[in-house]
Protein backbone atom coordinates (compact mmCIF):
# COMPACT_ATOMS: atom_id res chain seq x y z
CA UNK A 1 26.58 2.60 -18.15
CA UNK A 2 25.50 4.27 -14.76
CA UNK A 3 27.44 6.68 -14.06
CA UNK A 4 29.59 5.84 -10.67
CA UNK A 5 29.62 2.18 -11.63
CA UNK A 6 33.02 -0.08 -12.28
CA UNK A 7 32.94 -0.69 -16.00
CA UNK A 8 33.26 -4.45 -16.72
CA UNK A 9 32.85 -6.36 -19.99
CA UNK A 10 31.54 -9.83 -20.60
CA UNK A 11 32.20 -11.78 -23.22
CA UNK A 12 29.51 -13.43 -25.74
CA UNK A 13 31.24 -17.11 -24.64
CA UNK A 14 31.25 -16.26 -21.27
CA UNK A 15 27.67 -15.41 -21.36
CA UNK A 16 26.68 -18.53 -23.49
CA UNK A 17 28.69 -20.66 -20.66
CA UNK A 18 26.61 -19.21 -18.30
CA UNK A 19 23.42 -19.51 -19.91
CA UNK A 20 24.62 -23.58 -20.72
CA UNK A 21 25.31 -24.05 -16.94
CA UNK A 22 21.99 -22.22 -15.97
CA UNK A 23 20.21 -24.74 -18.11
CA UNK A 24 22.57 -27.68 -17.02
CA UNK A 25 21.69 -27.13 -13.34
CA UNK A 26 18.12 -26.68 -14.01
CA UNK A 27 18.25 -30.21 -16.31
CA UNK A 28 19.92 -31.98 -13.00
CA UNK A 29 16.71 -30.68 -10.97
CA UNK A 30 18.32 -28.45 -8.80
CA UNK A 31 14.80 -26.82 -7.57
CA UNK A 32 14.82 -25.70 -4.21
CA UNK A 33 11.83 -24.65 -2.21
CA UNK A 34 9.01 -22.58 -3.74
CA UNK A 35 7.63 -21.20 -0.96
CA UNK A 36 3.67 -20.26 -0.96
CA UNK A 37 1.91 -20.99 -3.74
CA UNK A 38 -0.33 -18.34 -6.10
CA UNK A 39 -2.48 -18.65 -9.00
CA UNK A 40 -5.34 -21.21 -9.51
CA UNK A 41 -5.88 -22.91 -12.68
CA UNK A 42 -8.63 -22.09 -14.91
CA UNK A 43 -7.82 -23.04 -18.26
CA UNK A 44 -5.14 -24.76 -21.11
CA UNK A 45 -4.94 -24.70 -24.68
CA UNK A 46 -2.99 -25.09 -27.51
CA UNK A 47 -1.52 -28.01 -29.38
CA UNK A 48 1.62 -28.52 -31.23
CA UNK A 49 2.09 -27.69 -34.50
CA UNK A 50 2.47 -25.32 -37.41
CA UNK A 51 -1.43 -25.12 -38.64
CA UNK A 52 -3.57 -22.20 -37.98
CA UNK A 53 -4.11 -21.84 -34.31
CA UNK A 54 -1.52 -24.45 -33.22
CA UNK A 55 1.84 -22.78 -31.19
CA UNK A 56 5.17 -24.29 -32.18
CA UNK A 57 7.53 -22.61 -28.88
CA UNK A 58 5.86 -19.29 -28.26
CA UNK A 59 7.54 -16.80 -27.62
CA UNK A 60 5.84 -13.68 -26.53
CA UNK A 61 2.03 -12.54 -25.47
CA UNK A 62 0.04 -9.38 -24.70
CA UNK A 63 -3.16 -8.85 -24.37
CA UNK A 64 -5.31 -5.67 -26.20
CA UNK A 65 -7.82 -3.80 -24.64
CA UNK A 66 -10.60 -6.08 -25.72
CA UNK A 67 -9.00 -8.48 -24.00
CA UNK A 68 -7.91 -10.05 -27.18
CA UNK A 69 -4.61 -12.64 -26.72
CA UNK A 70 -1.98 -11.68 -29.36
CA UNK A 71 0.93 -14.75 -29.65
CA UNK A 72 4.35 -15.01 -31.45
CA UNK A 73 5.87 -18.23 -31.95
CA UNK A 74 8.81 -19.50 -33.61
CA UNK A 75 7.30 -20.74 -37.14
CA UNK A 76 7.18 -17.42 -36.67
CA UNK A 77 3.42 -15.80 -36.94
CA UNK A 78 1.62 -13.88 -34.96
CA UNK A 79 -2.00 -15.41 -33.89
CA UNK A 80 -4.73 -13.50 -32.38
CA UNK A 81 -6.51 -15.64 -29.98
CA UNK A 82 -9.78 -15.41 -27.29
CA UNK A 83 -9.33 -15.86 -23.82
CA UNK A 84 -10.27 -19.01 -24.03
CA UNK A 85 -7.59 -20.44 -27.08
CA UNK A 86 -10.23 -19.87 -30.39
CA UNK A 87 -8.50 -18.68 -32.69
CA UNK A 88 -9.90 -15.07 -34.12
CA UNK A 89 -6.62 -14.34 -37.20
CA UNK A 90 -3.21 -14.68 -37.77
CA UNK A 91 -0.44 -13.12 -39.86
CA UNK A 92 3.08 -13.01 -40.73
CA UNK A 93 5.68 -10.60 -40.18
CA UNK A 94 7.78 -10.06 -43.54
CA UNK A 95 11.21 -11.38 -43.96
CA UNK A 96 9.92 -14.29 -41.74
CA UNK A 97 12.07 -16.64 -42.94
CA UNK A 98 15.36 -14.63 -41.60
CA UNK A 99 12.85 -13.25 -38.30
CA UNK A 100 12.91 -14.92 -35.16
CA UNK A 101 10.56 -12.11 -33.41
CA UNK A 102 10.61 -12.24 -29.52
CA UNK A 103 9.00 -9.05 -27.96
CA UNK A 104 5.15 -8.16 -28.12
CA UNK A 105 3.87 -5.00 -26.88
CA UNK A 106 1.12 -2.25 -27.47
CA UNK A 107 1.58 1.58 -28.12
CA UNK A 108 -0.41 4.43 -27.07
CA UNK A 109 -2.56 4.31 -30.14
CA UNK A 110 -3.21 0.60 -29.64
CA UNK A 111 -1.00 -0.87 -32.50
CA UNK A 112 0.83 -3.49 -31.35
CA UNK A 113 4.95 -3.40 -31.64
CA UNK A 114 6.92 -5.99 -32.65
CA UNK A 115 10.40 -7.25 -31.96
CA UNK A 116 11.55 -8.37 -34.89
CA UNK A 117 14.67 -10.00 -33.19
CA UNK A 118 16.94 -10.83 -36.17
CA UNK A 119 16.20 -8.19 -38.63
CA UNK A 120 17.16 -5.82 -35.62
CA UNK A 121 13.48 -3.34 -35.55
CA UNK A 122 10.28 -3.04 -34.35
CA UNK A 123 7.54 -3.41 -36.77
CA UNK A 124 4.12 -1.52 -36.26
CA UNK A 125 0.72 -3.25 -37.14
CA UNK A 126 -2.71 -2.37 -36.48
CA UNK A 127 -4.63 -4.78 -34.09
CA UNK A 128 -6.03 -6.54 -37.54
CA UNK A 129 -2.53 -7.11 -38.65
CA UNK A 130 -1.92 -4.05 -41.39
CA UNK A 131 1.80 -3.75 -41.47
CA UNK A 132 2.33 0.38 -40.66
CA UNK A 133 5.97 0.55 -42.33
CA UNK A 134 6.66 4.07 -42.06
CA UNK A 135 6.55 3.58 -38.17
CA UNK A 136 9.06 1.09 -38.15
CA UNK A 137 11.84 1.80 -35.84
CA UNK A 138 15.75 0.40 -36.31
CA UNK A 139 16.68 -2.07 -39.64
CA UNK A 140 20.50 -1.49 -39.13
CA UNK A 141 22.43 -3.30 -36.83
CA UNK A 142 25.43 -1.56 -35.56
CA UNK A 143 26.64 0.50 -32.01
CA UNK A 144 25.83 3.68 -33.41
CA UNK A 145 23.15 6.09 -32.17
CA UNK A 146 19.63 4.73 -33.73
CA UNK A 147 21.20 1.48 -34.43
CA UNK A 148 19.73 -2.03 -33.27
CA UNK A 149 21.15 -5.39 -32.93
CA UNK A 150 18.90 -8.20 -31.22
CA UNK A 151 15.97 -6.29 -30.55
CA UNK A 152 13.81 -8.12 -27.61
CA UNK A 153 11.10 -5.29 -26.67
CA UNK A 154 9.65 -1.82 -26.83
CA UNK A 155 7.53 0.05 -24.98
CA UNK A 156 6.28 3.57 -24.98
CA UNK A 157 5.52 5.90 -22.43
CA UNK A 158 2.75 8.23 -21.99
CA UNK A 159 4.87 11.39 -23.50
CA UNK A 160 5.02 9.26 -26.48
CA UNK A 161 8.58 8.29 -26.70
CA UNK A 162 9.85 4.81 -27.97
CA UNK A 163 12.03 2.45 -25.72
CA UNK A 164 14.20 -0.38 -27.11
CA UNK A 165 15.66 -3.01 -25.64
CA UNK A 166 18.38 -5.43 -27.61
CA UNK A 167 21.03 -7.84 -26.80
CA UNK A 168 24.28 -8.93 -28.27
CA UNK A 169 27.87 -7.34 -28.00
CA UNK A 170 25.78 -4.07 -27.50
CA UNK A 171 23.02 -4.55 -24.95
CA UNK A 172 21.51 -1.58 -24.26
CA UNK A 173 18.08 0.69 -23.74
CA UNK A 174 17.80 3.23 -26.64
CA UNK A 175 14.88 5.93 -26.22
CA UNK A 176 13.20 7.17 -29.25
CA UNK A 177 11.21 10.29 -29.72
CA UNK A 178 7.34 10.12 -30.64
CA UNK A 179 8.83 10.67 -33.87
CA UNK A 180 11.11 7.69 -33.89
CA UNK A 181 14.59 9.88 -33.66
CA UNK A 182 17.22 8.71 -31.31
CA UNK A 183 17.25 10.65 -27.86
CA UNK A 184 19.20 8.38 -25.42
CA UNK A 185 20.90 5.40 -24.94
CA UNK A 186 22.29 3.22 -21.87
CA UNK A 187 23.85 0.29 -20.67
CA UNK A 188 26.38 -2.09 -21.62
CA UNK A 189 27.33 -5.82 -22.22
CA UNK A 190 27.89 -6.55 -18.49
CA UNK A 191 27.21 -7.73 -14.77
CA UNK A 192 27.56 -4.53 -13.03
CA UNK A 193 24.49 -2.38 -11.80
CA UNK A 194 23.17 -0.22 -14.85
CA UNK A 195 24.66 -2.97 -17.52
CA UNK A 196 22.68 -5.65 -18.99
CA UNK A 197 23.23 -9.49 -20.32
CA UNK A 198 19.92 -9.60 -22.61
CA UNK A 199 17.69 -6.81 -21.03
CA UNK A 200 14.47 -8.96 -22.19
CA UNK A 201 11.33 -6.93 -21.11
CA UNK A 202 10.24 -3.30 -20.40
CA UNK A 203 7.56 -2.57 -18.08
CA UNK A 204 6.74 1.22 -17.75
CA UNK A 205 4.86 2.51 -14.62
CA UNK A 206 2.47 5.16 -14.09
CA UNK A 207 5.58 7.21 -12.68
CA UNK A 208 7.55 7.09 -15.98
CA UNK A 209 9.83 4.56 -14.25
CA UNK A 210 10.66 1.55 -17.20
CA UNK A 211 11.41 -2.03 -14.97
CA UNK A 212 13.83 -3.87 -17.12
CA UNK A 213 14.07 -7.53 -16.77
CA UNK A 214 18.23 -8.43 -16.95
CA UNK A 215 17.90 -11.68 -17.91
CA UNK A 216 20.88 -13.50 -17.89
CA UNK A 217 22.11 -11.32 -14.62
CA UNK A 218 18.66 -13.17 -12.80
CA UNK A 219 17.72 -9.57 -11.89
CA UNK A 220 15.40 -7.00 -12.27
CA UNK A 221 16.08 -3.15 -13.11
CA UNK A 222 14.26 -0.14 -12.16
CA UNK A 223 15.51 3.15 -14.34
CA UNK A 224 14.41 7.28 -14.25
CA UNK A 225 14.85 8.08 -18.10
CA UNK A 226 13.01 11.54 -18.14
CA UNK A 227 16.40 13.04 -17.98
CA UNK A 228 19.61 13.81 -20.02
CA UNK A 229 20.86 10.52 -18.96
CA UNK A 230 18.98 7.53 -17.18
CA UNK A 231 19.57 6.88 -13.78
CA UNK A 232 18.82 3.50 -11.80
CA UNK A 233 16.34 3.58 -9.62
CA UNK A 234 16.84 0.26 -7.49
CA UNK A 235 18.03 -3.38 -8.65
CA UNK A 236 17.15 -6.55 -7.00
CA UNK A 237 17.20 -10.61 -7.76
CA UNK A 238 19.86 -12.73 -7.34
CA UNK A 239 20.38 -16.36 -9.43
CA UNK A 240 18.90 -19.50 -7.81
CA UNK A 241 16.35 -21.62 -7.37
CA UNK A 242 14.51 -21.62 -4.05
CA UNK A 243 11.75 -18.90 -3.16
CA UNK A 244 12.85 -15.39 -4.30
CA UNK A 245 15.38 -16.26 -6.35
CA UNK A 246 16.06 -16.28 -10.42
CA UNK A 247 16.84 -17.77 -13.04
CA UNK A 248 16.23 -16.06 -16.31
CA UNK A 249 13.19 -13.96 -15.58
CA UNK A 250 12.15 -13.49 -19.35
CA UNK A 251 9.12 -11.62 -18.64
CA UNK A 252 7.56 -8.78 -15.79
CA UNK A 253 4.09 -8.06 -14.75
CA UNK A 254 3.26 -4.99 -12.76
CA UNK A 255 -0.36 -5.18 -10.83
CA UNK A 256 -2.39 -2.04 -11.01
CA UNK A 257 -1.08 -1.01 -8.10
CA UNK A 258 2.12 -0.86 -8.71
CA UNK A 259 1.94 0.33 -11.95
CA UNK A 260 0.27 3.34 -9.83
CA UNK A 261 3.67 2.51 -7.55
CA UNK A 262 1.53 2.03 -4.22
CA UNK A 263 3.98 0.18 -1.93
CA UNK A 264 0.77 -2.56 -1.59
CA UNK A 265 1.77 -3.30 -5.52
CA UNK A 266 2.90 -6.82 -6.55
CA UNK A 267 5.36 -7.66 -9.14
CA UNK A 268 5.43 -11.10 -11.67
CA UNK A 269 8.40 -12.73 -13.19
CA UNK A 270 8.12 -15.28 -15.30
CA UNK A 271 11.41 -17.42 -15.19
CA UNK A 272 12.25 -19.73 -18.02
CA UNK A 273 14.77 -21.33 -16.01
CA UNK A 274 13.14 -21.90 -13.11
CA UNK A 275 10.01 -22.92 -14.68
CA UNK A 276 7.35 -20.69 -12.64
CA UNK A 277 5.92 -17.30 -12.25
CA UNK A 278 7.37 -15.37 -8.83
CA UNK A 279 5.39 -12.47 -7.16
CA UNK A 280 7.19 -10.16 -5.37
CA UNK A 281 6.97 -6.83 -3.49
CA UNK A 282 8.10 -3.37 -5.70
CA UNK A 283 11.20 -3.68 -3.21
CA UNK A 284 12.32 -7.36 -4.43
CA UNK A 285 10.60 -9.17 -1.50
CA UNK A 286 9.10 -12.82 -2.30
CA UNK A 287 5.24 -13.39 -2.05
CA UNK A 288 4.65 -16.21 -3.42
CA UNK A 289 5.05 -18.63 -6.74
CA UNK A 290 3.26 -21.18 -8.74
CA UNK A 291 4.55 -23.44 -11.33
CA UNK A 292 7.12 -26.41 -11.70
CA UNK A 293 8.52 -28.16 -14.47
CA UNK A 294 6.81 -31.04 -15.98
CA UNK A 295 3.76 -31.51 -18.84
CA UNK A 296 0.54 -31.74 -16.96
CA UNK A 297 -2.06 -29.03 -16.59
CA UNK A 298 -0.35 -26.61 -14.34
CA UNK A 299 2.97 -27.35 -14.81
CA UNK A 300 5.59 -25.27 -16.57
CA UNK A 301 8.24 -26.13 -19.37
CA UNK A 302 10.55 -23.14 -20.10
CA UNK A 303 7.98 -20.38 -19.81
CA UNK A 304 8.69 -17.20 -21.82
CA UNK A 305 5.63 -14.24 -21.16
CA UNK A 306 3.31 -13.81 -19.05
CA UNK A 307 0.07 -10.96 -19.29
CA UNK A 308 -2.92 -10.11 -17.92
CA UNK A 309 -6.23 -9.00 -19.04
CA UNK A 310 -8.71 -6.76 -17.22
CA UNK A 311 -10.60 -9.66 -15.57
CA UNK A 312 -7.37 -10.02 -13.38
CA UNK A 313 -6.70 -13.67 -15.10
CA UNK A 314 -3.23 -14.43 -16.00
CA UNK A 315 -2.05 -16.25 -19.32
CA UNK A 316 1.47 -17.85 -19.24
CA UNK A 317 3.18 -18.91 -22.28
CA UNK A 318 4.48 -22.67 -21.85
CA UNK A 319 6.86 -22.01 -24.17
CA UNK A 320 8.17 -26.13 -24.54
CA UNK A 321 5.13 -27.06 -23.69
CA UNK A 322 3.70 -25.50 -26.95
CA UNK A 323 0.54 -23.77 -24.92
CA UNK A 324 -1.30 -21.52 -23.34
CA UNK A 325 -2.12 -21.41 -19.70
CA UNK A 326 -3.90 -19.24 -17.33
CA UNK A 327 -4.40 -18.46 -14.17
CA UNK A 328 -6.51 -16.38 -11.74
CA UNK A 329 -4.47 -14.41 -9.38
């Protein structure tokens, strides 16, 4: 917890009422205004289905430095993918069948990290899909220091350290050494400022600063965690579903600019209840949007990620949808 902030626990019902009326409201169509619209189409692909290069409910993306298009889906695999949707190889995590992974990201070195949800770690493999085991962080689920429960992301920062995000009865932010050792942990199960109700996706800036989607408190979290203790930076977002507001922003983009945290920077969300990708200020302020729901090229069913590649094109994962889309920006 922040420090100077009312302490206030939520319960794992009350959150999964929430979450049910979230999804309720957004079944009824209660989709207000959208405000300006951003992004053109360029491209779709993927079809249903379990078979090499098919997506059955993907559920995270990132994109290499080759511009490669790394995807995790629910059968689960990971699938390594052009910019265009041919398929280049795939793999699977071990202990798949228990696995459910939900967080893709890449380290300093270029291996990419894994959140392997369910079996509570992050798994390390090289870009070709060589598991590196003795890099794996977590594989115990508890409270205690160094222990993981619902693991949904990692990211590391340019000292090296390891950041974890993970939901359940303890969501939280651990930080990690560059050796993988526990350094610091914060946040709780919770709707005040500095706690978190499934802290989906890390973002780390330029400045060291790590933007935290809080995904089932429709807000976005800005920490300093070069310290003893993290401190929050700002917090903005507020549920909703006209321009500017969320509803369970899964997934954050920073542009180069405000990964460099020039106030001309421009910030994504990707909001799987709201079925569209918001861009903001750094400050919270709406820009623009494009997506709504529905099955046509273009349109959005329960997104979950979003990235970018250096061409400046964005690929959204239409997670219901079972595809790929993207966008230039």
């Amino acid at each position: 917890m922040v420090r100077g902030q009312e302490k206030r626990v939520i319960s794992r019902r009350g959150l999964l009422r929430a979450a049910l009326g979230g999804a309720c409201a957004v079944a009824a169509g209660c989709l207000g205004s959208r405000g300006p619209q951003e992004g053109r189409l360029e491209k779709v692909w993927g079809l249903p289905g379990s078979s090499p290069g098919r997506l059955f409910r993907p559920r995270a993306i990132a994109i290499d430095a080759s511009d490669l298009v790394y995807v995790v889906d629910m059968t689960p695999r990971i699938q390594v993918f052009t910019g265009d949707g041919k398929l280049v190889r795939g793999w699977q995590p071990p202990k798949f069948d228990t696995g459910r992974p939900s967080g893709l990201s890449f380290d300093n070195a270029g291996n990419l990290l894994v959140a392997d949800t369910h079996n509570y770690r992050i798994l390390v493999f090289t870009s070709e899909g060589k598991l590196l085991d003795e890099q794996t962080i977590g594989g115990t689920c508890g409270s205690a220091d160094g222990e993981l429960q619902f693991v949904t992301d990692a990211a590391q920062d340019a000292a090296g350290n390891y950041f974890v995000a993970q939901y359940g009865e303890y969501d939280r932010i651990q930080k990690f050494s560059p050796q993988r050792k526990f350094l610091l942990s914060w946040g709780e199960h919770g709707h005040e400022l500095g706690q978190f109700l499934r802290p989906q996706k890390m973002v780390i800036d330029r400045r060291g600063l790590i933007w935290v989607t809080d995904a089932c408190n429709h807000r976005v979290q800005v920490f300093d965690a070069s310290g003893q203790e993290a401190k929050l930076v700002k917090s903005w977002g507020q549920q909703g579903y006209d321009a500017g507001r969320l509803n369970y922003p899964y997934d954050i983009l920073l542009d180069d600019a405000a990964l460099a945290g020039d106030a001309e920077g421009r910030v994504y969300l990707c909001e799987f209840g709201n079925h569209r990708v918001q861009k903001f200020t750094l400050d919270g302020e709406f820009v623009g949007s494009f997506g709504t729901n529905g099955r046509r090229a273009g349109e959005l069913d329960q997104p979950w990620g979003i990235a970018r590649n250096s061409q400046g094109q964005m690929f959204v994962l239409d997670t219901y949808n079972h595809r790929v889309q993207r966008f230039w920006l």
